[in-house]
C-alpha atoms as a PDB file:
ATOM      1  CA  UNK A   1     -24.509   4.777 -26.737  1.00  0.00           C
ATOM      2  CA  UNK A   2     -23.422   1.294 -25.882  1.00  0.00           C
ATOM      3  CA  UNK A   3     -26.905  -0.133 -25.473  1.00  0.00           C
ATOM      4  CA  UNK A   4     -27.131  -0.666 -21.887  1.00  0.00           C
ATOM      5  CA  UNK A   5     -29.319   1.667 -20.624  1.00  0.00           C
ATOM      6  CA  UNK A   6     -28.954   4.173 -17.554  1.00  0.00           C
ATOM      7  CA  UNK A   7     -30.523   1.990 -14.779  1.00  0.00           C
ATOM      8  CA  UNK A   8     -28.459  -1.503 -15.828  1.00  0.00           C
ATOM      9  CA  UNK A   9     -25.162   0.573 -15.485  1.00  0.00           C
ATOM     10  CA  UNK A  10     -26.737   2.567 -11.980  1.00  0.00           C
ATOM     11  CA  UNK A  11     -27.830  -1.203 -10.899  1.00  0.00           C
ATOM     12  CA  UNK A  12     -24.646  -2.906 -11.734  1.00  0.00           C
ATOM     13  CA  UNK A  13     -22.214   0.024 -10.439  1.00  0.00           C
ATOM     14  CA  UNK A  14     -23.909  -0.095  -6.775  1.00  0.00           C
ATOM     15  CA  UNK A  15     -23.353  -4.028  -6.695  1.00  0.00           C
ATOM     16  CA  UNK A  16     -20.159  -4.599  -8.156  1.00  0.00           C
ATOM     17  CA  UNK A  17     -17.575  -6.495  -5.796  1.00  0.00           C
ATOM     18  CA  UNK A  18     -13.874  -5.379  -6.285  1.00  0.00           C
ATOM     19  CA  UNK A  19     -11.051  -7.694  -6.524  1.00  0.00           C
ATOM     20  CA  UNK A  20      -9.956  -8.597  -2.669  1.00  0.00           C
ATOM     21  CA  UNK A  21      -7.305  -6.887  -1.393  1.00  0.00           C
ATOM     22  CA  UNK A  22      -7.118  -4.189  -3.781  1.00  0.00           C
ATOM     23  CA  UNK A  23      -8.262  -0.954  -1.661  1.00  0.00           C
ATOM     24  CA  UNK A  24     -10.637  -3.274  -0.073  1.00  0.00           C
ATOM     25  CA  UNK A  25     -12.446  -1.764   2.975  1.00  0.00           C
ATOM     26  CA  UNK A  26     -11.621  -3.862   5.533  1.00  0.00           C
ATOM     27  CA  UNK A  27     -13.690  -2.426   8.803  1.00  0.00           C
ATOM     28  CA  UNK A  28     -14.690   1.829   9.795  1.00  0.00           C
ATOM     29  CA  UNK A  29     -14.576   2.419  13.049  1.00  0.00           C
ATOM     30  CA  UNK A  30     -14.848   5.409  15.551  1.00  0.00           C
ATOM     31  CA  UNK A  31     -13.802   7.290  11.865  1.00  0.00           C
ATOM     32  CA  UNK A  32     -11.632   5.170  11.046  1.00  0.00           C
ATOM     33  CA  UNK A  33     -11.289   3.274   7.797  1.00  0.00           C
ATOM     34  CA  UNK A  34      -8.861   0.102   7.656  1.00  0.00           C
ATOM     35  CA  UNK A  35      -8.393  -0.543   4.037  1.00  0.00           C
ATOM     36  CA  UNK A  36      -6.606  -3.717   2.857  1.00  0.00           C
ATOM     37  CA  UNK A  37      -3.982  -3.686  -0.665  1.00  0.00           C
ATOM     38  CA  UNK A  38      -1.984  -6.221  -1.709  1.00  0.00           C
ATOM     39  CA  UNK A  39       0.675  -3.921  -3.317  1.00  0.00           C
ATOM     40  CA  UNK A  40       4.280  -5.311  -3.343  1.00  0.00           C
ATOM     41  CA  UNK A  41       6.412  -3.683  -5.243  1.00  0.00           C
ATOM     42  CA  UNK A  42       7.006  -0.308  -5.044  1.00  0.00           C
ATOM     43  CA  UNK A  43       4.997   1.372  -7.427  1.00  0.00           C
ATOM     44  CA  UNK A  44       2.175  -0.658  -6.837  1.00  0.00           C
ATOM     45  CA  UNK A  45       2.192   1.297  -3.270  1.00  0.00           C
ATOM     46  CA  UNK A  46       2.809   4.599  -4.497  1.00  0.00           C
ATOM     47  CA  UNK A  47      -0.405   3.798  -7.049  1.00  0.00           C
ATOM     48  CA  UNK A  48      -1.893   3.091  -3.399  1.00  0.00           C
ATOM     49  CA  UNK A  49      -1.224   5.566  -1.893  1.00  0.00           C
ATOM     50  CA  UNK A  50      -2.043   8.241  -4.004  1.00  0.00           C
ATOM     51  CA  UNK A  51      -5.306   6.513  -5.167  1.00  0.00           C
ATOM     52  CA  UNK A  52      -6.209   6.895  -1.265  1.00  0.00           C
ATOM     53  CA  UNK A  53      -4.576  10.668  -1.223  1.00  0.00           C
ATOM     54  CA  UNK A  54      -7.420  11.469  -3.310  1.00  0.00           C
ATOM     55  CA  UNK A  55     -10.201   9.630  -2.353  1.00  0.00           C
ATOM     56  CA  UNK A  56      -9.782  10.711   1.493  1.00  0.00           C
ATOM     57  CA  UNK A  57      -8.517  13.941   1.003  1.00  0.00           C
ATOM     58  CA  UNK A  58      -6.810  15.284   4.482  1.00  0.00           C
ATOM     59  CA  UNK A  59      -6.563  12.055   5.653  1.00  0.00           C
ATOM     60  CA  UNK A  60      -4.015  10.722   8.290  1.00  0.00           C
ATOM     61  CA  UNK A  61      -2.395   7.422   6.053  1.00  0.00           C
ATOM     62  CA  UNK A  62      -1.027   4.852   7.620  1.00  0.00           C
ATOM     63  CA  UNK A  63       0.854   2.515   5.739  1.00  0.00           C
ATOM     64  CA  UNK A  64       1.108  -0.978   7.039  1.00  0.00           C
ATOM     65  CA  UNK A  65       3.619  -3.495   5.224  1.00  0.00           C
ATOM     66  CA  UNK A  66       4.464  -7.011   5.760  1.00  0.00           C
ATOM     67  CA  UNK A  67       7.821  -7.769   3.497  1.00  0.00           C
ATOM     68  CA  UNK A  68       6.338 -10.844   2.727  1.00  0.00           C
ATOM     69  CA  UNK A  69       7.142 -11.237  -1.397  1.00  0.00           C
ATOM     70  CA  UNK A  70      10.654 -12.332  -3.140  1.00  0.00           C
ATOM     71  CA  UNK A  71      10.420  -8.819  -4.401  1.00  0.00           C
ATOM     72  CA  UNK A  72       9.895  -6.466  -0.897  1.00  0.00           C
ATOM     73  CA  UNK A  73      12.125  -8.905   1.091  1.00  0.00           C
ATOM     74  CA  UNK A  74      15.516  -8.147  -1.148  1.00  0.00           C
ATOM     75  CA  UNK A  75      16.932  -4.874  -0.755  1.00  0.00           C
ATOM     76  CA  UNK A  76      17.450  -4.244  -4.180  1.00  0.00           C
ATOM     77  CA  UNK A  77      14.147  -1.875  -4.626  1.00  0.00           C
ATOM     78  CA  UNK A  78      14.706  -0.074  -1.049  1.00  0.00           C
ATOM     79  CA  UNK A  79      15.252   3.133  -2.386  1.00  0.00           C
ATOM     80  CA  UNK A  80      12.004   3.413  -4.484  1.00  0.00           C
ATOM     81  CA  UNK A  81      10.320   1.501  -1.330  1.00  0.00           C
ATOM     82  CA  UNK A  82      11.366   4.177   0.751  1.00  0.00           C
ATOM     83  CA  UNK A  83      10.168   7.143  -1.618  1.00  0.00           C
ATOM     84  CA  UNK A  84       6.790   5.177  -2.371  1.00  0.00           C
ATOM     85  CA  UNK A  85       6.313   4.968   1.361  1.00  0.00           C
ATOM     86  CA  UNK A  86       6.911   7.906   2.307  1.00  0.00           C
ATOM     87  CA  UNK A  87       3.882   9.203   0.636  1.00  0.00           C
ATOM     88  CA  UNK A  88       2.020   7.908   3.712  1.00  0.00           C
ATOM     89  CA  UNK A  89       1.699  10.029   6.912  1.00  0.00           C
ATOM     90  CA  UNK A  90       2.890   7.099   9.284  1.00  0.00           C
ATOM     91  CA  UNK A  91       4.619   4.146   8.034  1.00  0.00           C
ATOM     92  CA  UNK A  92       4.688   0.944   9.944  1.00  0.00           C
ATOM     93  CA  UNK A  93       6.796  -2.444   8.351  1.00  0.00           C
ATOM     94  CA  UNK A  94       6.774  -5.576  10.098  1.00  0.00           C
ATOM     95  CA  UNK A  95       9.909  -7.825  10.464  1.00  0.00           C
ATOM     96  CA  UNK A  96      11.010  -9.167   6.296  1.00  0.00           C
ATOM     97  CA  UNK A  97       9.102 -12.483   6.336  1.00  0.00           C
ATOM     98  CA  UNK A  98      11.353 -15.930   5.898  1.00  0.00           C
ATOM     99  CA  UNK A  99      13.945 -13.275   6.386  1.00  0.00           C
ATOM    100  CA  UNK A 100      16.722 -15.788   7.128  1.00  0.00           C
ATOM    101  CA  UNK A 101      16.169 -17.782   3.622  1.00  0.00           C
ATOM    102  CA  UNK A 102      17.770 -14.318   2.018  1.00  0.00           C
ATOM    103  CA  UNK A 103      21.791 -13.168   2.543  1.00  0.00           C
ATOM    104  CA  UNK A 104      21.590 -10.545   4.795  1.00  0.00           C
ATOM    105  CA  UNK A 105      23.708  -8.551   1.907  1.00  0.00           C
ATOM    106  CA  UNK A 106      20.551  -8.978  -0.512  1.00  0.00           C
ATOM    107  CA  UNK A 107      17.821  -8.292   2.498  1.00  0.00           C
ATOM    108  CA  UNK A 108      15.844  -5.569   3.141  1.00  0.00           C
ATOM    109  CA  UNK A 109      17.416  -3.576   6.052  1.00  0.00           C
ATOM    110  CA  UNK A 110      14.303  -1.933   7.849  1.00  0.00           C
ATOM    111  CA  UNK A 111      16.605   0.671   9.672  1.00  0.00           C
ATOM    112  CA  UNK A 112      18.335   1.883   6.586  1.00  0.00           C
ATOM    113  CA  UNK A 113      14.414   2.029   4.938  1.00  0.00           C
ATOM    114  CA  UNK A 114      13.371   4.014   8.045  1.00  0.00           C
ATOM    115  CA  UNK A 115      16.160   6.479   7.673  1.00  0.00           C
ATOM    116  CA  UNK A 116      15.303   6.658   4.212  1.00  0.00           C
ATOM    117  CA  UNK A 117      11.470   7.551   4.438  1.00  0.00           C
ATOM    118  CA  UNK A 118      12.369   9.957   6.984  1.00  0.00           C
ATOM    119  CA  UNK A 119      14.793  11.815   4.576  1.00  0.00           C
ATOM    120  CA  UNK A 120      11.905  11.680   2.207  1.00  0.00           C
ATOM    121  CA  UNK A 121      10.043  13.677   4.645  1.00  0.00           C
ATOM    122  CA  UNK A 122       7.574  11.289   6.016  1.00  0.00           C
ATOM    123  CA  UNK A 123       8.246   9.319   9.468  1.00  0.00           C
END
């Protein structure tokens, strides 16, 4: 073994606090569990997603995302963006953050990503 016995590793499994904002439970309510990740890039979020795919199993998803780093706000990963989002049941993105300190030919266009996830099969 390693030397720690059964109860240390029980004791210190049912107290351990996760990083914040990585699949952190946020509030449950009426059934409902809001869960906060600070993914941002696109395979970060399909990690996310599918890490929640299997721990609530037949699940509704919602996906939630603020374009809010140098990386989400630029257009230049909007195809994977779309096909890692669309791994969520409902997908909801807020307006790119700061979006006028990017050229509108290097922005994220949220109307060409929601025509995207919805060719993915997800709206």
């Amino acid at each position: 073994g390693c030397g720690i016995s059964k109860d240390k590793i029980s004791t210190a499994l049912k107290t351990f606090k996760s990083v914040k904002r990585r699949l952190e439970v946020r509030a449950e309510v009426n059934g409902i569990t809001i869960i906060d990740d600070f993914a941002h890039h696109p395979t970060a979020i399909a990690g996310t997603l599918a890490a929640l795919r299997s721990r609530y199993p037949g699940a509704r998803i919602w996906a939630i995302l603020e374009p809010r780093s140098n990386t989400l706000r630029r257009n230049v990963l909007q195809n994977d963006l779309a096909k890692s989002l669309a791994m969520a049941d409902e997908v909801v993105v807020a307006d790119v953050f700061k979006s006028d300190a990017i050229p509108e030919a290097e922005r994220l266009d949220l109307g060409s990503l929601a025509a995207q996830i919805q060719r993915h099969g997800r709206h």
